[in-house]
PDB file of N, CA and C in Angstrom:
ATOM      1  N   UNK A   1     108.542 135.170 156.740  1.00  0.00           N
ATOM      2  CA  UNK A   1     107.804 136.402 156.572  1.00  0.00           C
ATOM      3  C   UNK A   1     108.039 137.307 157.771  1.00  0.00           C
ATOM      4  N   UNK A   2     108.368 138.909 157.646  1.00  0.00           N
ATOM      5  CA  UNK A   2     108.363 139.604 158.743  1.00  0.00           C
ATOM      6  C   UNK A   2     107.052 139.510 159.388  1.00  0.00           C
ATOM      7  N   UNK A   3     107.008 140.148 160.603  1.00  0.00           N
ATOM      8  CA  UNK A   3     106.210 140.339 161.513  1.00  0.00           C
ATOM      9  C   UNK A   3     105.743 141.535 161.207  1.00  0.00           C
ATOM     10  N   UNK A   4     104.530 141.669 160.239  1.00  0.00           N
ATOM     11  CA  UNK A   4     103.359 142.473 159.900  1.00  0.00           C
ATOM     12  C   UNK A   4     102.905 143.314 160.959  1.00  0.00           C
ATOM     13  N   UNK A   5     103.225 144.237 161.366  1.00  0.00           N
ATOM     14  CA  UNK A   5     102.528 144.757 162.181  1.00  0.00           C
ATOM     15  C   UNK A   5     103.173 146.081 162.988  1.00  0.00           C
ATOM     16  N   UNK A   6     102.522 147.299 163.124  1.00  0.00           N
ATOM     17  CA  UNK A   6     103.057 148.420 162.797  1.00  0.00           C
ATOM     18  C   UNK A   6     103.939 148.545 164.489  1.00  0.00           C
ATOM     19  N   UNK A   7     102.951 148.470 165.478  1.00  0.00           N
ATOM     20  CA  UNK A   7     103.289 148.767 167.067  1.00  0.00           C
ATOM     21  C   UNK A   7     103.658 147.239 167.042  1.00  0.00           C
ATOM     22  N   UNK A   8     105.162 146.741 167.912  1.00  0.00           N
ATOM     23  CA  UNK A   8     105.213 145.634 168.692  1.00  0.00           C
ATOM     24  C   UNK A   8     104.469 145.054 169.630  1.00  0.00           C
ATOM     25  N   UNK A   9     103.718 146.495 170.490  1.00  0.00           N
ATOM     26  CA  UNK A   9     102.975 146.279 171.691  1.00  0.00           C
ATOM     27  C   UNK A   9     101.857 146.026 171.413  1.00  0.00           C
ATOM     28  N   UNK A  10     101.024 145.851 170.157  1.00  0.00           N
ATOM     29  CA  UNK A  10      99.948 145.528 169.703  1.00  0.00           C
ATOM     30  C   UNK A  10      99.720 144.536 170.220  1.00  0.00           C
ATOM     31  N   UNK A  11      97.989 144.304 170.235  1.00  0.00           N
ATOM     32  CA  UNK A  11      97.657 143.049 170.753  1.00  0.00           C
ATOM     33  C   UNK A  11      97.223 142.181 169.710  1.00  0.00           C
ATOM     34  N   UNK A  12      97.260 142.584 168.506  1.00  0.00           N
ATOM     35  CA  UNK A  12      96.439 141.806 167.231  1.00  0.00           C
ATOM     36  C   UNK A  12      97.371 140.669 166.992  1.00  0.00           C
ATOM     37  N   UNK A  13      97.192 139.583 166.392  1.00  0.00           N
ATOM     38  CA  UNK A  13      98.000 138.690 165.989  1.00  0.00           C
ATOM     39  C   UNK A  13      99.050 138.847 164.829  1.00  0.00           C
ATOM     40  N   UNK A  14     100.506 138.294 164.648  1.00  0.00           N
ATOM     41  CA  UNK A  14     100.757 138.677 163.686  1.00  0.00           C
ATOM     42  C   UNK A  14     100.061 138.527 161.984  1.00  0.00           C
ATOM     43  N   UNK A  15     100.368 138.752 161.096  1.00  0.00           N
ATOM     44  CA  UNK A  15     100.025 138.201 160.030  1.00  0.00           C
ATOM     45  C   UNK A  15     100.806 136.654 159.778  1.00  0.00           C
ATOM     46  N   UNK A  16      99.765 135.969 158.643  1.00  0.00           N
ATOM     47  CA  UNK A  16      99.770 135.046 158.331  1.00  0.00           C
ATOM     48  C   UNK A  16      99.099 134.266 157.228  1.00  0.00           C
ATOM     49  N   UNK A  17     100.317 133.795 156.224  1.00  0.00           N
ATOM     50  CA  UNK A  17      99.358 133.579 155.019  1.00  0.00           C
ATOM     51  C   UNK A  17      98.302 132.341 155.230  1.00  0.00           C
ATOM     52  N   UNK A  18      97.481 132.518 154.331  1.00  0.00           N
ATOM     53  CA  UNK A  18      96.126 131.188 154.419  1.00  0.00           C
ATOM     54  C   UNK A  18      96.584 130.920 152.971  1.00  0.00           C
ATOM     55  N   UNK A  19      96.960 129.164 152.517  1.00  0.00           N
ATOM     56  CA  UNK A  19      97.031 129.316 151.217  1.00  0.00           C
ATOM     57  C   UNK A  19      96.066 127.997 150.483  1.00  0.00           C
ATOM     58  N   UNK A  20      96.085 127.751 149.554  1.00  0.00           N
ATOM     59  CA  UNK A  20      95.098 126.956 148.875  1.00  0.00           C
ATOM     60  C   UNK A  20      96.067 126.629 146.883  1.00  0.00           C
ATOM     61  N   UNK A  21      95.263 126.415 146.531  1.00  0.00           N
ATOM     62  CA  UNK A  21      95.750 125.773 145.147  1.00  0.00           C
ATOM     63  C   UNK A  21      96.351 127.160 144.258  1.00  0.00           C
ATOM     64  N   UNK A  22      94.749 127.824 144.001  1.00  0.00           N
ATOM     65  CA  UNK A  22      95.209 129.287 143.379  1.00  0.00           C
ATOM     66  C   UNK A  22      94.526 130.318 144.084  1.00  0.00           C
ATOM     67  N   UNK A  23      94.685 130.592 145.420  1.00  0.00           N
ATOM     68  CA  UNK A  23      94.792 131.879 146.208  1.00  0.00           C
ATOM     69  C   UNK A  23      95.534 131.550 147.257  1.00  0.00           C
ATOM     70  N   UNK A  24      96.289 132.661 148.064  1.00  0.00           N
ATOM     71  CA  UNK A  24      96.505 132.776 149.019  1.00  0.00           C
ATOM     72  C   UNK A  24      96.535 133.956 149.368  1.00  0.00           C
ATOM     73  N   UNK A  25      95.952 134.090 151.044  1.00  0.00           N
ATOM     74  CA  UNK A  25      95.869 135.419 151.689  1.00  0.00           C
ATOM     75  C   UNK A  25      96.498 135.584 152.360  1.00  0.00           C
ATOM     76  N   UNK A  26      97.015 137.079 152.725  1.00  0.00           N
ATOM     77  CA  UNK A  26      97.384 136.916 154.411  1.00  0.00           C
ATOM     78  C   UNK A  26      96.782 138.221 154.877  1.00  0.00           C
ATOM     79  N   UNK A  27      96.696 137.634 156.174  1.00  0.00           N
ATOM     80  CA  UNK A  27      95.844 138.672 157.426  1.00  0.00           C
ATOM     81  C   UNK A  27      95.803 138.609 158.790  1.00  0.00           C
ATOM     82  N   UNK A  28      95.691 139.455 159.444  1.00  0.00           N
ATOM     83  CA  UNK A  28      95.984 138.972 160.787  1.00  0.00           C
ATOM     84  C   UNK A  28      94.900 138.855 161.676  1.00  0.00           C
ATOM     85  N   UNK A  29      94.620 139.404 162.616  1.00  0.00           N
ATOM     86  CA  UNK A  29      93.039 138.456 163.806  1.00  0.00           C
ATOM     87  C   UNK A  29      92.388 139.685 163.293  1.00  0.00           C
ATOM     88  N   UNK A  30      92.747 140.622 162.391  1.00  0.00           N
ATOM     89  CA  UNK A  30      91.400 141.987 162.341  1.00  0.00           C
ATOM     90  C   UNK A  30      91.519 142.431 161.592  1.00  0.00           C
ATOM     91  N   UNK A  31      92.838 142.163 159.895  1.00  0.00           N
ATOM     92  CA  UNK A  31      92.532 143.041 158.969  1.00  0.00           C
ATOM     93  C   UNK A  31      92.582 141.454 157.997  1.00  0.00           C
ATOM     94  N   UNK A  32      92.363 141.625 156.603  1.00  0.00           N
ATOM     95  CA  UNK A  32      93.134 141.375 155.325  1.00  0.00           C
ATOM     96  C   UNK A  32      93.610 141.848 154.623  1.00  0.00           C
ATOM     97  N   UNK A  33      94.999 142.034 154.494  1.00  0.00           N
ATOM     98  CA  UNK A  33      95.977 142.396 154.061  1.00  0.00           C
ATOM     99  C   UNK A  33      96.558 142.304 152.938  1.00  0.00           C
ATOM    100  N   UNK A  34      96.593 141.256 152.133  1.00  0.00           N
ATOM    101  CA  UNK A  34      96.920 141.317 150.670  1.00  0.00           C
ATOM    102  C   UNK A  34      96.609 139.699 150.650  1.00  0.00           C
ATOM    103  N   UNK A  35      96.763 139.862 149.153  1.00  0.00           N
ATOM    104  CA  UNK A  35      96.529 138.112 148.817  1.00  0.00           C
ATOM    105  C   UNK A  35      96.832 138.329 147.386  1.00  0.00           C
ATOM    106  N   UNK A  36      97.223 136.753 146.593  1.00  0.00           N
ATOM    107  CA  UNK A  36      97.832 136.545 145.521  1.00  0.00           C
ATOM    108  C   UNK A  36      96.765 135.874 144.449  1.00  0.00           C
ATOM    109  N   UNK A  37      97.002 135.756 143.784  1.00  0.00           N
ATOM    110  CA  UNK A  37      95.725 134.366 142.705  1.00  0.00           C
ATOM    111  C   UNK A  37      96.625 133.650 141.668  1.00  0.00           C
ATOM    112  N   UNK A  38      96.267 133.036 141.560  1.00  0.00           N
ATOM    113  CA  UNK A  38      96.860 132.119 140.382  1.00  0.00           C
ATOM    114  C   UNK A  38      95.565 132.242 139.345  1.00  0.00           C
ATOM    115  N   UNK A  39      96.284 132.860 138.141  1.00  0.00           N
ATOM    116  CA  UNK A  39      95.294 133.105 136.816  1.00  0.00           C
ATOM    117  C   UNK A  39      96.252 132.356 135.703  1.00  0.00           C
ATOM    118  N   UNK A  40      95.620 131.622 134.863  1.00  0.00           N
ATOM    119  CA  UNK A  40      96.694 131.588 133.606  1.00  0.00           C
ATOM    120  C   UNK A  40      98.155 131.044 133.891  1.00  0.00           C
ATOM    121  N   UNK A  41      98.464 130.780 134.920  1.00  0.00           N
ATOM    122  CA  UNK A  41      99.485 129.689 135.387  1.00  0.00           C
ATOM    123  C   UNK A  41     100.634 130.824 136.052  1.00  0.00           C
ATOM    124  N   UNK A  42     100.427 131.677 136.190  1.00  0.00           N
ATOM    125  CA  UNK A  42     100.709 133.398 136.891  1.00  0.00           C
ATOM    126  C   UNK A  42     100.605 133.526 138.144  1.00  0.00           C
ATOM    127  N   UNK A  43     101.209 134.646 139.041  1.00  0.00           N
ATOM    128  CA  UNK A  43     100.296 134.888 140.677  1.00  0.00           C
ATOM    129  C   UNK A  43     100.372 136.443 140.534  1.00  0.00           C
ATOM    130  N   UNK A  44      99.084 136.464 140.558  1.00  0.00           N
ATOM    131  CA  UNK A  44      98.717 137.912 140.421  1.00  0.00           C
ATOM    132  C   UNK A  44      98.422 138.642 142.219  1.00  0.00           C
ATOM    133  N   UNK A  45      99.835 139.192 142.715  1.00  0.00           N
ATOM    134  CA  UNK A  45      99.910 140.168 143.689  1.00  0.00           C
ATOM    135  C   UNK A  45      98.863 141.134 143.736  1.00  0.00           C
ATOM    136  N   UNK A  46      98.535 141.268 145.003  1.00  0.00           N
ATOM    137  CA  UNK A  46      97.440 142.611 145.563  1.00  0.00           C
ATOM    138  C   UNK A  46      97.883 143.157 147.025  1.00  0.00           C
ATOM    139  N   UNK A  47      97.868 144.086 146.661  1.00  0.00           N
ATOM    140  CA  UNK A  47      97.975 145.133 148.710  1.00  0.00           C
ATOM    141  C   UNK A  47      96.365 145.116 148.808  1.00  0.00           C
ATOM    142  N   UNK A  48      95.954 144.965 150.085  1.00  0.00           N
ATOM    143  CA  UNK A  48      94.689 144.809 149.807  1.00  0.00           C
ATOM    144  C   UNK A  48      94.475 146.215 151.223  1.00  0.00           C
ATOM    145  N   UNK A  49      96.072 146.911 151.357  1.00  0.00           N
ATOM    146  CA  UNK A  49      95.739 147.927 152.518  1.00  0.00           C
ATOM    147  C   UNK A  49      96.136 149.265 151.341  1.00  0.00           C
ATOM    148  N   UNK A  50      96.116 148.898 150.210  1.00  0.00           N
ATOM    149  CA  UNK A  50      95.969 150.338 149.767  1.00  0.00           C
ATOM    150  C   UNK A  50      95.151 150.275 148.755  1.00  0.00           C
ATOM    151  N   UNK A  51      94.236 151.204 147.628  1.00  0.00           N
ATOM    152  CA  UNK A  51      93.251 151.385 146.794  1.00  0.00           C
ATOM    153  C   UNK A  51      94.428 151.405 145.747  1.00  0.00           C
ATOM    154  N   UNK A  52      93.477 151.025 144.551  1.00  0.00           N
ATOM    155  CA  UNK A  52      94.253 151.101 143.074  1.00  0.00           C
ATOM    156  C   UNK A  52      94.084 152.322 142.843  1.00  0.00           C
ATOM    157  N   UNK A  53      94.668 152.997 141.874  1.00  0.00           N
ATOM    158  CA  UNK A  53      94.515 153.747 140.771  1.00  0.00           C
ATOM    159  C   UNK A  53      92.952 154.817 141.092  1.00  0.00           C
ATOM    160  N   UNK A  54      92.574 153.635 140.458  1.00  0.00           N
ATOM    161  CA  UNK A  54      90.986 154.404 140.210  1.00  0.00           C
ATOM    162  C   UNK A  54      89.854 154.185 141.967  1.00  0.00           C
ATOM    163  N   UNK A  55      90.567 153.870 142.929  1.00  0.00           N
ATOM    164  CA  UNK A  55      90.230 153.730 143.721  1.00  0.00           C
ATOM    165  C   UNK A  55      88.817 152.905 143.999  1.00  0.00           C
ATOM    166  N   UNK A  56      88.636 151.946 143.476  1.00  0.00           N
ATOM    167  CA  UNK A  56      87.527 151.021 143.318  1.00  0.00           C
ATOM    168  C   UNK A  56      88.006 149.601 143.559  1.00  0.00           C
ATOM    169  N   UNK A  57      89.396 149.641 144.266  1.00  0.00           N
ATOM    170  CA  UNK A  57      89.793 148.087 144.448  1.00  0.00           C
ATOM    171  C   UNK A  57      91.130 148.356 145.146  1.00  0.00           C
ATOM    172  N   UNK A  58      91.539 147.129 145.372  1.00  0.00           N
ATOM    173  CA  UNK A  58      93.035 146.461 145.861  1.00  0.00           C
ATOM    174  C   UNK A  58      93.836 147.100 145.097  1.00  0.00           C
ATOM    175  N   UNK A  59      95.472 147.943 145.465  1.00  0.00           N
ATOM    176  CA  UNK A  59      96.348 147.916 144.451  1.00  0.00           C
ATOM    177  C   UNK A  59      96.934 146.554 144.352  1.00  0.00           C
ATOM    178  N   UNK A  60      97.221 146.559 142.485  1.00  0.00           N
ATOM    179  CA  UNK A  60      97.929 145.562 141.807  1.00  0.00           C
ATOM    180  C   UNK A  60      98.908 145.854 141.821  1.00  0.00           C
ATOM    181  N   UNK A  61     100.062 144.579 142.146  1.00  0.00           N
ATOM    182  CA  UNK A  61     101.506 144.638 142.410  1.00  0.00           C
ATOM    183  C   UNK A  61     101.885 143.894 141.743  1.00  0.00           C
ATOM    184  N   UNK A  62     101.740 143.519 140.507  1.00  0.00           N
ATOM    185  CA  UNK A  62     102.234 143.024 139.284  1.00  0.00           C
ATOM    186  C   UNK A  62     101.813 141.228 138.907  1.00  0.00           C
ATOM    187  N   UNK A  63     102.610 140.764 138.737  1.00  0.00           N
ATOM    188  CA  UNK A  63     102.052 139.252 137.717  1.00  0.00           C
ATOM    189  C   UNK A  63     103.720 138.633 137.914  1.00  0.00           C
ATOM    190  N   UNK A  64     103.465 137.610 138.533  1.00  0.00           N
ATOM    191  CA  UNK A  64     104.930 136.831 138.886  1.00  0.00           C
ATOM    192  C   UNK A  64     104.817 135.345 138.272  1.00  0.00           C
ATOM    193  N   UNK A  65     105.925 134.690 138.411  1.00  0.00           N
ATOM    194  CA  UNK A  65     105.895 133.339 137.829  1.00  0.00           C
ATOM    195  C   UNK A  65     105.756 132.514 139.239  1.00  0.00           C
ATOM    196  N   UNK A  66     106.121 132.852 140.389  1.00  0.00           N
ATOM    197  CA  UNK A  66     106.191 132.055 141.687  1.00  0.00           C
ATOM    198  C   UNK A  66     105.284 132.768 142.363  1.00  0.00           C
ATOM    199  N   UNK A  67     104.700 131.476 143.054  1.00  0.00           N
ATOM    200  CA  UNK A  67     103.209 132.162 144.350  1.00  0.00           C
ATOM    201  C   UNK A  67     104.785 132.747 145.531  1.00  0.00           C
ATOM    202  N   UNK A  68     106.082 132.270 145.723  1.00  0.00           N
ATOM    203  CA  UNK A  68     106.960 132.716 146.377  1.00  0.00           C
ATOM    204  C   UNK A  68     107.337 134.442 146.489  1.00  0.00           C
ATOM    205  N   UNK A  69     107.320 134.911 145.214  1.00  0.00           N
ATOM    206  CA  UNK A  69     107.833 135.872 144.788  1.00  0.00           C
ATOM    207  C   UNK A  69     106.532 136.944 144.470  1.00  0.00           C
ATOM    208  N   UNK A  70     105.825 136.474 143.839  1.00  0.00           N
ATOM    209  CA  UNK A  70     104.216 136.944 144.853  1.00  0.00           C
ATOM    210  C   UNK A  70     104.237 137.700 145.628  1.00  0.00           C
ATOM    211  N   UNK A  71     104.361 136.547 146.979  1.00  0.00           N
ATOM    212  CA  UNK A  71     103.834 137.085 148.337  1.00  0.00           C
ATOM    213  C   UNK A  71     105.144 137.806 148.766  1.00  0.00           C
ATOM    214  N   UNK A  72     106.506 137.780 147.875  1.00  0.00           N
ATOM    215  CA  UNK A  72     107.045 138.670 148.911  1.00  0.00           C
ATOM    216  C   UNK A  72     106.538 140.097 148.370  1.00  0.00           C
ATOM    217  N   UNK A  73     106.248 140.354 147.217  1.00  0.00           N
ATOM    218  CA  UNK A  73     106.289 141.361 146.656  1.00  0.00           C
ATOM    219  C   UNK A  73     104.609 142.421 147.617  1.00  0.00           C
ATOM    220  N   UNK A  74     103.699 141.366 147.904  1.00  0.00           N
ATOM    221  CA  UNK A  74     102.492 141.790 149.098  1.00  0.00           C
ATOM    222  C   UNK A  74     103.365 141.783 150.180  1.00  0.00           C
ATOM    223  N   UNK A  75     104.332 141.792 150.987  1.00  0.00           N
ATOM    224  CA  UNK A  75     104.439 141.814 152.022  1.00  0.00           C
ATOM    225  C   UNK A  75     105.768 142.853 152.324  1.00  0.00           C
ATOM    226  N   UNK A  76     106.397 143.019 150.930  1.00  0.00           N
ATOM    227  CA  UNK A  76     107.168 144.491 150.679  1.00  0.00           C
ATOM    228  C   UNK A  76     106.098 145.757 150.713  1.00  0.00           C
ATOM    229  N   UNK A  77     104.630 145.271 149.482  1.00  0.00           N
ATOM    230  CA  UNK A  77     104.128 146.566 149.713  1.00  0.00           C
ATOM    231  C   UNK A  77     103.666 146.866 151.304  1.00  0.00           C
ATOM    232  N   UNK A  78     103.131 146.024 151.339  1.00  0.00           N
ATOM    233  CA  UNK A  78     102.762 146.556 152.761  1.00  0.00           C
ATOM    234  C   UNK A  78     103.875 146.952 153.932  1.00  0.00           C
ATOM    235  N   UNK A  79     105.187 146.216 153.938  1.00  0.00           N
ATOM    236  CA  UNK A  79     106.213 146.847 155.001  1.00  0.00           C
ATOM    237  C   UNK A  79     106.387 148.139 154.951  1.00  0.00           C
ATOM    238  N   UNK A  80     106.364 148.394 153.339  1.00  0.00           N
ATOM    239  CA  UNK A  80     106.620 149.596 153.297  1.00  0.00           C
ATOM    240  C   UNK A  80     105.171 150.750 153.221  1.00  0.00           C
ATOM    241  N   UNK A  81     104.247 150.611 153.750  1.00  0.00           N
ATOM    242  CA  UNK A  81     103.253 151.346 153.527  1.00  0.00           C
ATOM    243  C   UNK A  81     102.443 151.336 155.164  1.00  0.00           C
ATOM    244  N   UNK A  82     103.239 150.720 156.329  1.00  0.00           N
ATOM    245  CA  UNK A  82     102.655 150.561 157.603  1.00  0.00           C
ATOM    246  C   UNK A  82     102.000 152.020 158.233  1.00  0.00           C
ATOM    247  N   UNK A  83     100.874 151.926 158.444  1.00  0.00           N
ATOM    248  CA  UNK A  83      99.949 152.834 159.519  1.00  0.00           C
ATOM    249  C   UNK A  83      99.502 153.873 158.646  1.00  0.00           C
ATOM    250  N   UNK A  84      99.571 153.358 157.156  1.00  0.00           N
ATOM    251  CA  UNK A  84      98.285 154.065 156.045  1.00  0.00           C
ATOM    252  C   UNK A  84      97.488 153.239 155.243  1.00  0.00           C
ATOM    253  N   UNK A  85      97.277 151.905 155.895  1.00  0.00           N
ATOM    254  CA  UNK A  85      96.320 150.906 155.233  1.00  0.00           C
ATOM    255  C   UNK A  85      94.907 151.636 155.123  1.00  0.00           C
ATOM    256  N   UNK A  86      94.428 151.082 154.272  1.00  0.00           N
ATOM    257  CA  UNK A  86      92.612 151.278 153.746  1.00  0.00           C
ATOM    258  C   UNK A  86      92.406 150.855 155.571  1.00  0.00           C
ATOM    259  N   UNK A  87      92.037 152.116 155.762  1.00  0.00           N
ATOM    260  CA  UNK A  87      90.609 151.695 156.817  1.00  0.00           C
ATOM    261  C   UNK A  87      91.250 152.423 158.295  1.00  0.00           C
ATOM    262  N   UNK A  88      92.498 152.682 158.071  1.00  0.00           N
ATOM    263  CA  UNK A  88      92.933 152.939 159.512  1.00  0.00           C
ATOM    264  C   UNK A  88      92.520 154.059 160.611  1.00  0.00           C
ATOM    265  N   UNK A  89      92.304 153.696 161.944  1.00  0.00           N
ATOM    266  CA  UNK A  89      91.627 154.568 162.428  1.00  0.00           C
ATOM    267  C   UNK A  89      92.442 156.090 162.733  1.00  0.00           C
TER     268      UNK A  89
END
């Protein structure tokens, strides 16, 4: 996994997934960042640094067959979306 994180000189930790049976997250020492689920034998991708649609949640980044392919697809959105996450100061 790249090294999540917008400034090198940052002091936050990098990111890092947390995983389990059917979720896994990743986040680093001060945000959460996206995470996956296993529904229906599926891994349902989330950016959890940008709003959906209707702005009442996580954007959805589609429905994969691998928790692999999943998380790269959370960790594309977010490479490509650095220093406009939900919340930034």
């Amino acid at each position: 996994m790249n090294k999540i994180i917008a400034n090198p000189t940052d002091s936050r930790t990098a990111a890092a997934w947390r995983d389990s049976e059917s979720i896994c997250a990743l986040a680093d020492g001060e945000r959460h960042l996206g995470h996956t689920l296993r529904i229906g034998g599926r891994w349902h991708a989330f950016d959890a640094t940008h709003m959906n649609v209707e702005s009442n949640g996580f954007r959805f980044l589609g429905s994969f067959a691998s928790v692999a392919s999943a998380k790269k697809e959370v960790e594309q959105s977010i490479i490509s979306g650095l220093g406009t996450y939900a919340g930034a100061a």
